[in-house]
N, C-alpha and C. Protein backbone atom coordinates (compact mmCIF):
# COMPACT_ATOMS: atom_id res chain seq x y z
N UNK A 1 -24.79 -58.11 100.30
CA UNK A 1 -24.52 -56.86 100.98
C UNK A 1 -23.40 -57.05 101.98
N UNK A 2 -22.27 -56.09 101.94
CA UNK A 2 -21.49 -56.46 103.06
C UNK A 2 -21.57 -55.85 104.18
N UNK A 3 -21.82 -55.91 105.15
CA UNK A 3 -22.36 -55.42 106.37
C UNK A 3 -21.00 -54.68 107.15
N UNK A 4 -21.05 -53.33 107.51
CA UNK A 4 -20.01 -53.25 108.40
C UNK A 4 -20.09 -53.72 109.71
N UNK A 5 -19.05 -53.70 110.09
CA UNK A 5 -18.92 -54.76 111.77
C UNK A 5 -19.33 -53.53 112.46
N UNK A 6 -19.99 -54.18 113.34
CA UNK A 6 -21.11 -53.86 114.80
C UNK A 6 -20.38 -52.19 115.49
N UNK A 7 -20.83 -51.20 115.10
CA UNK A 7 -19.72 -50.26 115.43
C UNK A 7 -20.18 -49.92 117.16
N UNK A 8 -19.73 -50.90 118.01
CA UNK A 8 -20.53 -50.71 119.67
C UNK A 8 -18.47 -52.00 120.41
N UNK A 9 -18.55 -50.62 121.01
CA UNK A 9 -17.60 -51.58 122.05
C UNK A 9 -18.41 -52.10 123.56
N UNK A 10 -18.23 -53.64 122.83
CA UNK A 10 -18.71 -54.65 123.97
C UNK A 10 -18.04 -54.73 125.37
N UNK A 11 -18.70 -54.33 126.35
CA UNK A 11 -18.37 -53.89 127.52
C UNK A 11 -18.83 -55.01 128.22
N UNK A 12 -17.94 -54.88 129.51
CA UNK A 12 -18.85 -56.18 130.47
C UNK A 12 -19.53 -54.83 131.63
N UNK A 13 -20.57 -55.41 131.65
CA UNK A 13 -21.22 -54.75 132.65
C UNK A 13 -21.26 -54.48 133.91
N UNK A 14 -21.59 -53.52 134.79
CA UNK A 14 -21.33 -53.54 136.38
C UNK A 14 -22.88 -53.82 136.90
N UNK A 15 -23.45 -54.92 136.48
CA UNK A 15 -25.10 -55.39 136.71
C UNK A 15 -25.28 -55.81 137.62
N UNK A 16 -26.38 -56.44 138.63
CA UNK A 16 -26.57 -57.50 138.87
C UNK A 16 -25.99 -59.11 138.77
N UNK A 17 -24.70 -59.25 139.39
CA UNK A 17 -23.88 -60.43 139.41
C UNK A 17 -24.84 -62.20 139.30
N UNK A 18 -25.96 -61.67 140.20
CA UNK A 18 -26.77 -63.37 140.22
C UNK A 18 -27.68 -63.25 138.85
N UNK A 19 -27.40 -62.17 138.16
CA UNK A 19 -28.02 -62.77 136.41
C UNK A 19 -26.91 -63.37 135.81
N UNK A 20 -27.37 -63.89 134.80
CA UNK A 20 -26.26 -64.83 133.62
C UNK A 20 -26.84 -64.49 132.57
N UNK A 21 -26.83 -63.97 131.88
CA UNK A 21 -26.96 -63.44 130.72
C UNK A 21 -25.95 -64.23 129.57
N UNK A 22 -26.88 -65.04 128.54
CA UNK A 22 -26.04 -65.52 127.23
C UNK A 22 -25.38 -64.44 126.39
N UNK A 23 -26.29 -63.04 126.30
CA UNK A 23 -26.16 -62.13 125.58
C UNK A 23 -25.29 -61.21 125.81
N UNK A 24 -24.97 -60.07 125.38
CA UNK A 24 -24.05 -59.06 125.59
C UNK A 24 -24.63 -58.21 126.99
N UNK A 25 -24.31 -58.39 127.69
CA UNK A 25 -24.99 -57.06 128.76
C UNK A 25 -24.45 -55.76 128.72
N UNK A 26 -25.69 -54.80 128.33
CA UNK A 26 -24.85 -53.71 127.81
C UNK A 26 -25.48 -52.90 128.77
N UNK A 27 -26.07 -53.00 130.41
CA UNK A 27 -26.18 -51.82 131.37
C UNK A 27 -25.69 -51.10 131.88
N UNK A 28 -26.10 -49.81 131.65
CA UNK A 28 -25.40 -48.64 132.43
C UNK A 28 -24.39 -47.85 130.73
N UNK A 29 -23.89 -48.81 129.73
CA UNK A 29 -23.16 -48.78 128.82
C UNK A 29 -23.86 -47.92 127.75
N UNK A 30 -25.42 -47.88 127.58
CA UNK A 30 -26.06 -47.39 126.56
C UNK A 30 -27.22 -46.66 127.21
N UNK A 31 -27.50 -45.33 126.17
CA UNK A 31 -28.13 -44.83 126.96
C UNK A 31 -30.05 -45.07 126.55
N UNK A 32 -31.03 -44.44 127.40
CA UNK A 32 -31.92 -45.53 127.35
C UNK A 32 -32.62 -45.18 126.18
N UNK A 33 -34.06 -45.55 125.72
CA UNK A 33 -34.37 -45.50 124.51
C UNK A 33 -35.18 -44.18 124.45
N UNK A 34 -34.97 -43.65 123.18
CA UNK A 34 -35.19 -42.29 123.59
C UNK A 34 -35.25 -41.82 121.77
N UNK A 35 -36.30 -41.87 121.11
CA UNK A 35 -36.71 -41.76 119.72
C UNK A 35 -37.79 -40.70 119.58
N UNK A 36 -37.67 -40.23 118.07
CA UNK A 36 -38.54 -39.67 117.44
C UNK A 36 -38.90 -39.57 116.18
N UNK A 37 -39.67 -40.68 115.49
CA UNK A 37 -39.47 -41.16 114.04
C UNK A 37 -41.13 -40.86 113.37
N UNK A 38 -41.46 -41.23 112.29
CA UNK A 38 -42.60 -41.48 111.38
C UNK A 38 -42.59 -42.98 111.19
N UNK A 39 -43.69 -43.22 111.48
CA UNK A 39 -44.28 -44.55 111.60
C UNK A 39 -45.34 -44.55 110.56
N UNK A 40 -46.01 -45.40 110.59
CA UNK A 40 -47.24 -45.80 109.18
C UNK A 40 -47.97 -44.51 109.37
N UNK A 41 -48.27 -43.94 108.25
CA UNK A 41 -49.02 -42.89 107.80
C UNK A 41 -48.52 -41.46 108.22
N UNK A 42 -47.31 -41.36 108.81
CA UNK A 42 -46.69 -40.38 108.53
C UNK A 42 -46.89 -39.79 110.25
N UNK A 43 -47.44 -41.15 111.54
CA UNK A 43 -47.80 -40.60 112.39
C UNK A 43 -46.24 -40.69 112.94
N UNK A 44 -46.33 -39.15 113.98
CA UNK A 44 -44.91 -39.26 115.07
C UNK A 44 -45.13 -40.27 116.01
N UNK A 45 -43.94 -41.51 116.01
CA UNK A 45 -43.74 -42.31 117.60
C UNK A 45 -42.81 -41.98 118.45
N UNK A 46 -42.78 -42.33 119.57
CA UNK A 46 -41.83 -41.96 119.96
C UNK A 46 -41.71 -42.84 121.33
N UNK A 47 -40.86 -43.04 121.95
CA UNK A 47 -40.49 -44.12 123.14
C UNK A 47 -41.58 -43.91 124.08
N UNK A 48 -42.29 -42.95 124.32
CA UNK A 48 -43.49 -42.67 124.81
C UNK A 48 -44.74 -43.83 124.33
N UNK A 49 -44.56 -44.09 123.26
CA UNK A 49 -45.74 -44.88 122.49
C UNK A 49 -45.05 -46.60 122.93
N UNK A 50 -44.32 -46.74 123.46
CA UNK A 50 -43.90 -47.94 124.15
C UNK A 50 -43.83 -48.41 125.19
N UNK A 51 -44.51 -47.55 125.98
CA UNK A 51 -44.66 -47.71 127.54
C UNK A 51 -44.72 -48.89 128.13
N UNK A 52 -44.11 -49.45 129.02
CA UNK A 52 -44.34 -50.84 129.52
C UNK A 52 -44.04 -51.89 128.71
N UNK A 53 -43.58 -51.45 127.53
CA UNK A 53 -42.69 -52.65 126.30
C UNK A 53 -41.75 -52.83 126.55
N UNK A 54 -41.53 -54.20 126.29
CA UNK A 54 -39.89 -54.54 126.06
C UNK A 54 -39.59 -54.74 124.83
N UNK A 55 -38.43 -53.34 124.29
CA UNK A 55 -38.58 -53.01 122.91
C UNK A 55 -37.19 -54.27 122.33
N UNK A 56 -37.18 -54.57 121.09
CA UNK A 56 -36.41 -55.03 120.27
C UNK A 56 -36.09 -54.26 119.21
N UNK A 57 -35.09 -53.67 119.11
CA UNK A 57 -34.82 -52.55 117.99
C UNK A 57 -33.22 -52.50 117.34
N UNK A 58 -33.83 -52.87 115.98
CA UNK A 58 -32.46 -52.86 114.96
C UNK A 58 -32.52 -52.02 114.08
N UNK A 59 -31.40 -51.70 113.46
CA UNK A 59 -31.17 -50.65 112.51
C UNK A 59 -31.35 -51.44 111.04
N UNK A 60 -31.75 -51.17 109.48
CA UNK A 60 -31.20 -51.83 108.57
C UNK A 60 -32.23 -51.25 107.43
N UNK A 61 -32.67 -51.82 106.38
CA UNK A 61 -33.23 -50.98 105.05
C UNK A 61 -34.80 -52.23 104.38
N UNK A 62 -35.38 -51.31 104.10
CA UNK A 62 -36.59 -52.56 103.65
C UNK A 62 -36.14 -53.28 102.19
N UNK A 63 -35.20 -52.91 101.11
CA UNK A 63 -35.06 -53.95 100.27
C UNK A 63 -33.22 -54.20 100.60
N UNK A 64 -33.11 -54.83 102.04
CA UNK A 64 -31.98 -55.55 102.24
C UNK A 64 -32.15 -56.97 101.94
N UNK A 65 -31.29 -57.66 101.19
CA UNK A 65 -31.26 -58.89 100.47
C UNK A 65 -31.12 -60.00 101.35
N UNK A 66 -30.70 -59.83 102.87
CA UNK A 66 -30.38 -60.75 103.42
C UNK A 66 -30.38 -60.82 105.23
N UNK A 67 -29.47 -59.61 105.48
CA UNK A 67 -29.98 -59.47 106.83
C UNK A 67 -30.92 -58.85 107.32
N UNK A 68 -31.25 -57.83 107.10
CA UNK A 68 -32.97 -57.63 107.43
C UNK A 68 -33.70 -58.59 107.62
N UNK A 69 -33.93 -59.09 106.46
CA UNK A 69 -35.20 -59.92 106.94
C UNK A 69 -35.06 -61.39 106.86
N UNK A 70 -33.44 -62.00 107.37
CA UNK A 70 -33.02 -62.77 108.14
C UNK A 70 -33.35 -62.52 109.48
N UNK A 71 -33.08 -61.18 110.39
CA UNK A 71 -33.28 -60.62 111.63
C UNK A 71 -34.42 -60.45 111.87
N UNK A 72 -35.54 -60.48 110.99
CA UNK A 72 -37.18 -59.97 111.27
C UNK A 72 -37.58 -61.02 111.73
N UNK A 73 -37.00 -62.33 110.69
CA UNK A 73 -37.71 -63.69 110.80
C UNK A 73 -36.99 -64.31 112.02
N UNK A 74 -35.81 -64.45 112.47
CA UNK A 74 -35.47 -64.80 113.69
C UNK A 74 -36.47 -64.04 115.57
N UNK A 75 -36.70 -62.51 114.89
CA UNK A 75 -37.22 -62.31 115.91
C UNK A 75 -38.86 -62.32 116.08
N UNK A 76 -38.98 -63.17 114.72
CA UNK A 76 -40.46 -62.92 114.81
C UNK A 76 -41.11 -64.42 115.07
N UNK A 77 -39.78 -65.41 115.37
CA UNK A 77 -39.82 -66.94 116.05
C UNK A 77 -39.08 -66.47 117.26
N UNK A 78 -38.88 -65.91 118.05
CA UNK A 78 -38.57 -65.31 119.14
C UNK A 78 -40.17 -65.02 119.98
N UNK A 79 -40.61 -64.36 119.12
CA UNK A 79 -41.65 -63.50 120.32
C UNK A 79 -42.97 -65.26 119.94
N UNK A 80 -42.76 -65.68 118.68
CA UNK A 80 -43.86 -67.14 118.71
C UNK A 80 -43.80 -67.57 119.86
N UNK A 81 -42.27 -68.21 120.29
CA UNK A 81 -41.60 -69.19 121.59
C UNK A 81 -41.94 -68.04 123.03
N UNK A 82 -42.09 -67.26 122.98
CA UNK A 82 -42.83 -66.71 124.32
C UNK A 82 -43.64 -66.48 124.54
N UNK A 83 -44.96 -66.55 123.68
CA UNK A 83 -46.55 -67.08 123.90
C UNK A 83 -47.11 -65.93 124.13
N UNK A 84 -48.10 -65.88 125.40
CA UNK A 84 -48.79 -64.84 125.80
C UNK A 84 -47.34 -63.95 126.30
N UNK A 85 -46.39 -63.67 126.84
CA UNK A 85 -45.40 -62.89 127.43
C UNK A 85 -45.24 -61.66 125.53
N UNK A 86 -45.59 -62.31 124.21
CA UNK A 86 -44.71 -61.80 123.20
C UNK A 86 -46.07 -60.08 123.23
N UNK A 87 -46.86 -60.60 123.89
CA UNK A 87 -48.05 -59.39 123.45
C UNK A 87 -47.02 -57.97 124.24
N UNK A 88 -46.08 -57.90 125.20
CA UNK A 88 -45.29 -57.14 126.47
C UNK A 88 -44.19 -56.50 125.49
N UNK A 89 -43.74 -57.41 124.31
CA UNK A 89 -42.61 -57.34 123.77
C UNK A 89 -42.81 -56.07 121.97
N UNK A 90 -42.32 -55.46 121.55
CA UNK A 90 -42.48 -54.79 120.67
C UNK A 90 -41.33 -55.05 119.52
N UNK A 91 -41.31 -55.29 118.48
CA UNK A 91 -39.89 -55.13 117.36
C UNK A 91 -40.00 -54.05 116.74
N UNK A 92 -39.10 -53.17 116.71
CA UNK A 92 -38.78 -51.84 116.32
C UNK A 92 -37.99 -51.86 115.10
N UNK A 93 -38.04 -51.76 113.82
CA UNK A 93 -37.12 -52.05 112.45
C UNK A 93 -37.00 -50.44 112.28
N UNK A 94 -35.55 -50.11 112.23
CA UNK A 94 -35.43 -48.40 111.78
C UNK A 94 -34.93 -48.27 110.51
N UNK A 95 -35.44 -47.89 109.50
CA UNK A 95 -34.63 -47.67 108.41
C UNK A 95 -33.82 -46.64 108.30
N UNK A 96 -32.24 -47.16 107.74
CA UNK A 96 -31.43 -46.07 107.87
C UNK A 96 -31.52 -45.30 106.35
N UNK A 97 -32.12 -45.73 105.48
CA UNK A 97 -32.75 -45.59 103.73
C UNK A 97 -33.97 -44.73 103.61
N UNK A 98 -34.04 -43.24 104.51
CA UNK A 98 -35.42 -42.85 104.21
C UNK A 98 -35.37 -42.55 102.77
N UNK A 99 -34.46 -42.22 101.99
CA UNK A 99 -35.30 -42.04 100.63
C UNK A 99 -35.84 -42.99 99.81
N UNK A 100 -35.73 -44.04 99.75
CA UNK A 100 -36.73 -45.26 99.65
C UNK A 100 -37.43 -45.76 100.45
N UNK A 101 -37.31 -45.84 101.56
CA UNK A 101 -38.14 -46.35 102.64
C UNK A 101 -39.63 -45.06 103.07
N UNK A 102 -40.19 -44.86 103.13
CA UNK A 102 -41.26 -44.46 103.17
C UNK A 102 -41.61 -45.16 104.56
N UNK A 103 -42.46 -44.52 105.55
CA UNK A 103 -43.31 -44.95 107.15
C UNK A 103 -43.99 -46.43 106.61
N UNK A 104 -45.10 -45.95 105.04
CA UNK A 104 -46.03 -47.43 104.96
C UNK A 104 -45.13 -48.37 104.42
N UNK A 105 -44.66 -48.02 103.42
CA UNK A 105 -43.62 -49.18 102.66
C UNK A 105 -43.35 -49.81 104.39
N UNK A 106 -42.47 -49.42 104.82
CA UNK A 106 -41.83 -50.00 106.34
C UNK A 106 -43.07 -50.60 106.80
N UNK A 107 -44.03 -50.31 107.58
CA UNK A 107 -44.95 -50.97 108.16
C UNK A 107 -45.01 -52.31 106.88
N UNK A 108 -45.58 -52.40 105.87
CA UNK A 108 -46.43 -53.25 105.13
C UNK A 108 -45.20 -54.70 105.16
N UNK A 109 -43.76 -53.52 105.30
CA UNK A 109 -42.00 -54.60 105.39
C UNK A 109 -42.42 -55.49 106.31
N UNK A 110 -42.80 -55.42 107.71
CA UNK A 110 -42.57 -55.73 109.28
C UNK A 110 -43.94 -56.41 109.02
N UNK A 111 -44.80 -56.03 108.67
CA UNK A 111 -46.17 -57.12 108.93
C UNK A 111 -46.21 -58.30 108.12
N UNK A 112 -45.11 -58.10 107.16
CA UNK A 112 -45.03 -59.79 106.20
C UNK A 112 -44.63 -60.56 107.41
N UNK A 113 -43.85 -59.71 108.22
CA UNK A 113 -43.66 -60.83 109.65
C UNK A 113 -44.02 -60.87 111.16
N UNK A 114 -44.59 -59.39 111.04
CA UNK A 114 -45.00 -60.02 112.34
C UNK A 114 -45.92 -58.49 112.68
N UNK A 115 -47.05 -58.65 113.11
CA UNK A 115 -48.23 -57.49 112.99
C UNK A 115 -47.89 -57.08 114.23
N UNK A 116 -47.49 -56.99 114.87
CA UNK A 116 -47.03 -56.40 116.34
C UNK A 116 -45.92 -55.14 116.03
N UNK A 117 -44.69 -55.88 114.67
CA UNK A 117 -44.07 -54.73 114.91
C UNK A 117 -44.32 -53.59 114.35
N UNK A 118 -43.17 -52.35 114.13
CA UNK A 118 -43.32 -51.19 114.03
C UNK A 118 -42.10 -50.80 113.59
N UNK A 119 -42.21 -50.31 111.77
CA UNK A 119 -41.48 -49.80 110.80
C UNK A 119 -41.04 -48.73 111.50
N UNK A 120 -40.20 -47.84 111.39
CA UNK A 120 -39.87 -46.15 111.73
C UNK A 120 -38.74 -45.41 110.91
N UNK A 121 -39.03 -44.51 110.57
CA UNK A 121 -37.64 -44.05 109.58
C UNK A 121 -37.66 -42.37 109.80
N UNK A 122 -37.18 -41.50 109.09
CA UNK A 122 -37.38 -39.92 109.70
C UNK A 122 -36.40 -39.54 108.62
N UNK A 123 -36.18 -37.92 108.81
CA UNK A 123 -35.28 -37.39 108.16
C UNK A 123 -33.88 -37.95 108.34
N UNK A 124 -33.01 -37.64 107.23
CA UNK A 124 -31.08 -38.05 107.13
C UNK A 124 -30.75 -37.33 109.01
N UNK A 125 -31.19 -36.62 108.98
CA UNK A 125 -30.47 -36.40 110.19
C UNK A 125 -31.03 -36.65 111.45
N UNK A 126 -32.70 -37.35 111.95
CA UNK A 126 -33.12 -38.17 112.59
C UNK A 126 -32.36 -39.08 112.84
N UNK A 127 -32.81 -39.87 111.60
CA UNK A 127 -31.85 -41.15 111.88
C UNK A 127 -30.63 -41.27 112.06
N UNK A 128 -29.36 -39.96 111.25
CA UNK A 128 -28.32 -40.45 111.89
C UNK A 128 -28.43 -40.06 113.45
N UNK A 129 -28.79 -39.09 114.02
CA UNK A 129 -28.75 -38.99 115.65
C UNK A 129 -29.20 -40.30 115.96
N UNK A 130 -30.32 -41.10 116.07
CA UNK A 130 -30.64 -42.00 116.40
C UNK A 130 -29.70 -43.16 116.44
N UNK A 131 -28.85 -43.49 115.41
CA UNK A 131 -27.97 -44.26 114.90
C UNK A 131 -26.74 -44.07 115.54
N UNK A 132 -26.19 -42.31 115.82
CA UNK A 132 -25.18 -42.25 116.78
C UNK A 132 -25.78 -42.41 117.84
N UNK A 133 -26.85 -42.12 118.47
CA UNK A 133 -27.07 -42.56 120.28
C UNK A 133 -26.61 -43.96 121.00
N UNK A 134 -27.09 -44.63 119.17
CA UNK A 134 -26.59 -46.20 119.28
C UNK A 134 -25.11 -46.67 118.78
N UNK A 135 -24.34 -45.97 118.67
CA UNK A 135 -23.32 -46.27 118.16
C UNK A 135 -23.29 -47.24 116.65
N UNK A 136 -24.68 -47.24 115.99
CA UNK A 136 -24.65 -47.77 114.81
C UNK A 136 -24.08 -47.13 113.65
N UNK A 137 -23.24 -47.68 112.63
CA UNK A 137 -22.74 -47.48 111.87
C UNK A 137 -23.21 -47.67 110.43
N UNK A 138 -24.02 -46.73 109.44
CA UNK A 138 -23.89 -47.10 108.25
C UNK A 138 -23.75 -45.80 106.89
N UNK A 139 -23.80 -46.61 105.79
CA UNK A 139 -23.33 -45.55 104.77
C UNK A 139 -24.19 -46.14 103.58
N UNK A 140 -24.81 -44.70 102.96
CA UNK A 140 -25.13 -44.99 101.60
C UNK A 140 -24.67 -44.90 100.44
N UNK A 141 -24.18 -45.87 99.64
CA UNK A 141 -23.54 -45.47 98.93
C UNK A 141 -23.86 -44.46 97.30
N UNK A 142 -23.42 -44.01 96.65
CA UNK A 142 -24.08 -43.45 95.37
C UNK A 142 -24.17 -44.36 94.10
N UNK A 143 -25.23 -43.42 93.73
CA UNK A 143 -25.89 -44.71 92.31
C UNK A 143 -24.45 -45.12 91.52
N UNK A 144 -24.44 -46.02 90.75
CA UNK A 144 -23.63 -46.18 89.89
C UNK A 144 -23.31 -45.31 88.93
N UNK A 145 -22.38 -44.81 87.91
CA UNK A 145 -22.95 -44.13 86.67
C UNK A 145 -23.85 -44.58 85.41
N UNK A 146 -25.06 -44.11 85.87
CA UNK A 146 -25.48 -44.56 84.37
C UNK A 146 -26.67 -45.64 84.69
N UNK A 147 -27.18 -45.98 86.48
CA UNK A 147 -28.26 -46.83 86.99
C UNK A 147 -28.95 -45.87 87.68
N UNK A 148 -30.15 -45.88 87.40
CA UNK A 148 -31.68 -45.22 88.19
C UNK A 148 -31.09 -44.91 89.46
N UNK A 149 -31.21 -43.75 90.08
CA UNK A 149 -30.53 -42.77 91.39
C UNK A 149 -31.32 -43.49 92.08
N UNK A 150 -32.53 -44.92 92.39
CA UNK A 150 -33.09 -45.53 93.51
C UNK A 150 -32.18 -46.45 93.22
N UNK A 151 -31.37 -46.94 93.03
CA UNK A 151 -30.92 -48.59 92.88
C UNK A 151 -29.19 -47.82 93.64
N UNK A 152 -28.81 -48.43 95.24
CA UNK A 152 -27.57 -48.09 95.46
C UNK A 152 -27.78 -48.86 96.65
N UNK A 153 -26.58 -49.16 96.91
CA UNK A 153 -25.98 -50.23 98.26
C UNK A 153 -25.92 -49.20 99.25
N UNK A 154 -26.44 -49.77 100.94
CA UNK A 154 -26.43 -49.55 101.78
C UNK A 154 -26.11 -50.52 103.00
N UNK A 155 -24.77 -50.00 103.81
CA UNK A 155 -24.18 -50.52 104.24
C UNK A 155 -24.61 -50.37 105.83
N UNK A 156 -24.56 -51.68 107.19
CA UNK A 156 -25.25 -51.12 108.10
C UNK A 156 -24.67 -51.75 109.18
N UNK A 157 -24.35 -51.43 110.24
CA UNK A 157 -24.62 -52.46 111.67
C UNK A 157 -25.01 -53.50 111.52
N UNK A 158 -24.69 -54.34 112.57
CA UNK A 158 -26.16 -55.41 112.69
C UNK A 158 -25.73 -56.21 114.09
N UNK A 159 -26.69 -56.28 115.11
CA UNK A 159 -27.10 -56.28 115.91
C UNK A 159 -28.53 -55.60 116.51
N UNK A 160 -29.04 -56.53 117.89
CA UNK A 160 -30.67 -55.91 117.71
C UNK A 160 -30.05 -55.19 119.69
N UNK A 161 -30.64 -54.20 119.66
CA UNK A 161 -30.58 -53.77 121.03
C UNK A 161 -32.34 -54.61 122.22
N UNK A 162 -31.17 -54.72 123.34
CA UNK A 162 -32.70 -55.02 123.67
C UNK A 162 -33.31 -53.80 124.92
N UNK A 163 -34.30 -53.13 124.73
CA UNK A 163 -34.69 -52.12 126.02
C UNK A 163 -35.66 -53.28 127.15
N UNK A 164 -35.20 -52.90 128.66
CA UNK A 164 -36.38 -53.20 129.58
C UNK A 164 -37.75 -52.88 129.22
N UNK A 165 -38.78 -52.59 130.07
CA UNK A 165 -40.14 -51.93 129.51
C UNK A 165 -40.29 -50.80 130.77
N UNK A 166 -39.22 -50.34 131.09
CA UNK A 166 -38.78 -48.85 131.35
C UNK A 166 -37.71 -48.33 130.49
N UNK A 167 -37.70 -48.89 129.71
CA UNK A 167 -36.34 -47.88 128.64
C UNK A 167 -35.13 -47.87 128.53
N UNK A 168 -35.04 -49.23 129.81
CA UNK A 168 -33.38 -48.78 129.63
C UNK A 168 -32.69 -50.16 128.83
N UNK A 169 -31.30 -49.65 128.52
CA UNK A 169 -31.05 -50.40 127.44
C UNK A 169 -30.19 -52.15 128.48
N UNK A 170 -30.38 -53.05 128.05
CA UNK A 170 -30.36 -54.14 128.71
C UNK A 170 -29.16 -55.18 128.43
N UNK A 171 -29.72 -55.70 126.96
CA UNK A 171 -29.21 -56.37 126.00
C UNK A 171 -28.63 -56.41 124.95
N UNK A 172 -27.25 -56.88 123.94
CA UNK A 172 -27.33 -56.60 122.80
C UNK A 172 -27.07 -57.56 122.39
N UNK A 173 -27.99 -58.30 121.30
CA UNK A 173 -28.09 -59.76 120.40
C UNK A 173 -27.18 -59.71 118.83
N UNK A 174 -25.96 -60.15 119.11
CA UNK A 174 -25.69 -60.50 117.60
C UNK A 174 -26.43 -61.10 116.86
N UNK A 175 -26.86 -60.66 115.43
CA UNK A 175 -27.75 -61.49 114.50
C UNK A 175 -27.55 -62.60 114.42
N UNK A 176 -26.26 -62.97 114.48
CA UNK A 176 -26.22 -64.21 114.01
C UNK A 176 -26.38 -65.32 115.57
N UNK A 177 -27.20 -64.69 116.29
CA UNK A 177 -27.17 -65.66 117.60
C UNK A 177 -28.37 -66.43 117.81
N UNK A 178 -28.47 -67.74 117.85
CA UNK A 178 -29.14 -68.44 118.12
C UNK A 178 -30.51 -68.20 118.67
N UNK A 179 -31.85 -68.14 117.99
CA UNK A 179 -33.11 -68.03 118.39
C UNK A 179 -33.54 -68.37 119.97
N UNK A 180 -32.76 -69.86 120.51
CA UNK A 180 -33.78 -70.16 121.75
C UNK A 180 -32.29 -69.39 122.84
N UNK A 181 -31.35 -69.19 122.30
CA UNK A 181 -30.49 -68.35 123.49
C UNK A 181 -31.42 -66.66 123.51
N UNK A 182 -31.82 -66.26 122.04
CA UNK A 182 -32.48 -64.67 122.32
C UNK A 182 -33.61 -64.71 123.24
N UNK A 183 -34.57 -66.07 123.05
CA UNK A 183 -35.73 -66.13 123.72
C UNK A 183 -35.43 -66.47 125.34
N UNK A 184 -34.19 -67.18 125.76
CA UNK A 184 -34.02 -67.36 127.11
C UNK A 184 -34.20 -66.47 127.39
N UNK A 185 -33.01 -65.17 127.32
CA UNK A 185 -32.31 -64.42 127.77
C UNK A 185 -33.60 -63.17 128.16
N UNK A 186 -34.58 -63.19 126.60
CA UNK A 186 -35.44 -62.21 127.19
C UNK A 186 -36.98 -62.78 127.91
N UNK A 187 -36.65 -63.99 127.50
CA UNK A 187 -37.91 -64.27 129.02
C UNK A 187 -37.38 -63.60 130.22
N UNK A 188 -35.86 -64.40 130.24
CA UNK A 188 -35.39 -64.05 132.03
C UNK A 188 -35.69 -62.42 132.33
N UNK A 189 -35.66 -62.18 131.05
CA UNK A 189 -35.21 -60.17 131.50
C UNK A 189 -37.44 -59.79 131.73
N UNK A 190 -37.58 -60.27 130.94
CA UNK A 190 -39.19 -60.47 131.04
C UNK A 190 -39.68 -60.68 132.48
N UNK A 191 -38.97 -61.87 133.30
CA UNK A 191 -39.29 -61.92 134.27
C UNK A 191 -38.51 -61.10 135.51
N UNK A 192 -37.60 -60.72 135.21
CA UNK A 192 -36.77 -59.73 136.19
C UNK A 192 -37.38 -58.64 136.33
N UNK A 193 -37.94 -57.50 135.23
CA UNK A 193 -38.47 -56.98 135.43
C UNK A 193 -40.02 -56.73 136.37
N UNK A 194 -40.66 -57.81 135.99
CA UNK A 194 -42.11 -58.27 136.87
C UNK A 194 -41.98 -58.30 138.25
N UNK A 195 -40.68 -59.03 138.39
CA UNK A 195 -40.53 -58.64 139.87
C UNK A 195 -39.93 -57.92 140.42
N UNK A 196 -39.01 -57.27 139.78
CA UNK A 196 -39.25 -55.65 140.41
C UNK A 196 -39.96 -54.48 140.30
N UNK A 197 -40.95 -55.00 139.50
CA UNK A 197 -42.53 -54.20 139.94
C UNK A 197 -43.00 -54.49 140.92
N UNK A 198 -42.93 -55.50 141.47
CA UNK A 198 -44.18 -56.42 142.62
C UNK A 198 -43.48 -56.19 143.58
């Protein structure tokens, strides 16, 4: 699958100077998380149903050949390496493919790796709003002539956003970035937040 490049201009942030962040800091740059999809069994979620999570949320399709569920399995040895802290943390997989993707198909996708997360997909025009809020970029393409109207390439973003567990948008992880730099970065944000509760 060829993936289009990351459609998000990487900004440096006006944050908190005494953080160091490995990752992209994308505060103040994106706006906060703010959804309304079908989840397993056709129930509505919505950023409401994440309260006090620190969400992990990527865009991509349940029979993607490679990055999908390259990105599931990286973040689903992400939340292993943070122990009791991973129960705080949520992975959000959006399919941009609702006409194959189905709410359960998606759930049954995400629990081959990790029972915490949470499939979501919605109507063509859900998801693209959702997809523009994020500046994600993708396209479906049409069947071939003459192959079953389910069999067609879909082209996507890739990068995972990361939300605080107030909503706002924090982080953004290139896929291809190193497991124990994703897990630093969101312990630290794990613990930044805690103490500015206390």
């Amino acid at each position: 699958m060829g993936a289009v490049a990351l459609g998000l201009v990487l900004l440096t942030a006006c944050s908190d100077p005494t953080q160091k962040w490995s990752l992209y800091d994308v505060s103040g740059h994106l706006p906060d998380l703010k959804f309304s999809l079908q989840g397993e069994g056709n129930k509505v979620i919505t950023q409401n149903d994440l309260k006090d999570k620190t969400v992990l949320m990527f865009f991509g399709y349940a029979s993607c050949p490679d990055i999908c569920p390259t990105t599931m399995a990286q973040l689903t040895e992400v939340l292993e390496r943070l122990g009791d802290d991973a129960k705080n943390v949520r992975i959000l997989f959006v399919s941009v493919d609702p006409h194959r993707d189905t709410p359960d198909v998606l759930q049954a996708y995400v629990n081959a790796f990790n029972k915490q997360a949470i499939g979501l997909t919605g109507n063509e025009k859900q998801v693209a709003d959702l997809a523009r809020r994020y500046r994600v970029a993708y396209q479906i393409e049409k069947p071939k002539p003459g192959d079953d109207k389910n069999i067609y390439d879909v082209t996507h973003s890739r990068g995972v956003f990361i939300f605080d567990k107030n909503g706002r948008a924090r982080l953004l992880a290139p896929d291809t970035e190193k497991v124990d730099v994703v897990t630093q970065d969101l312990r630290q944000l794990l613990e930044l937040t805690r103490a500015n509760q206390s």
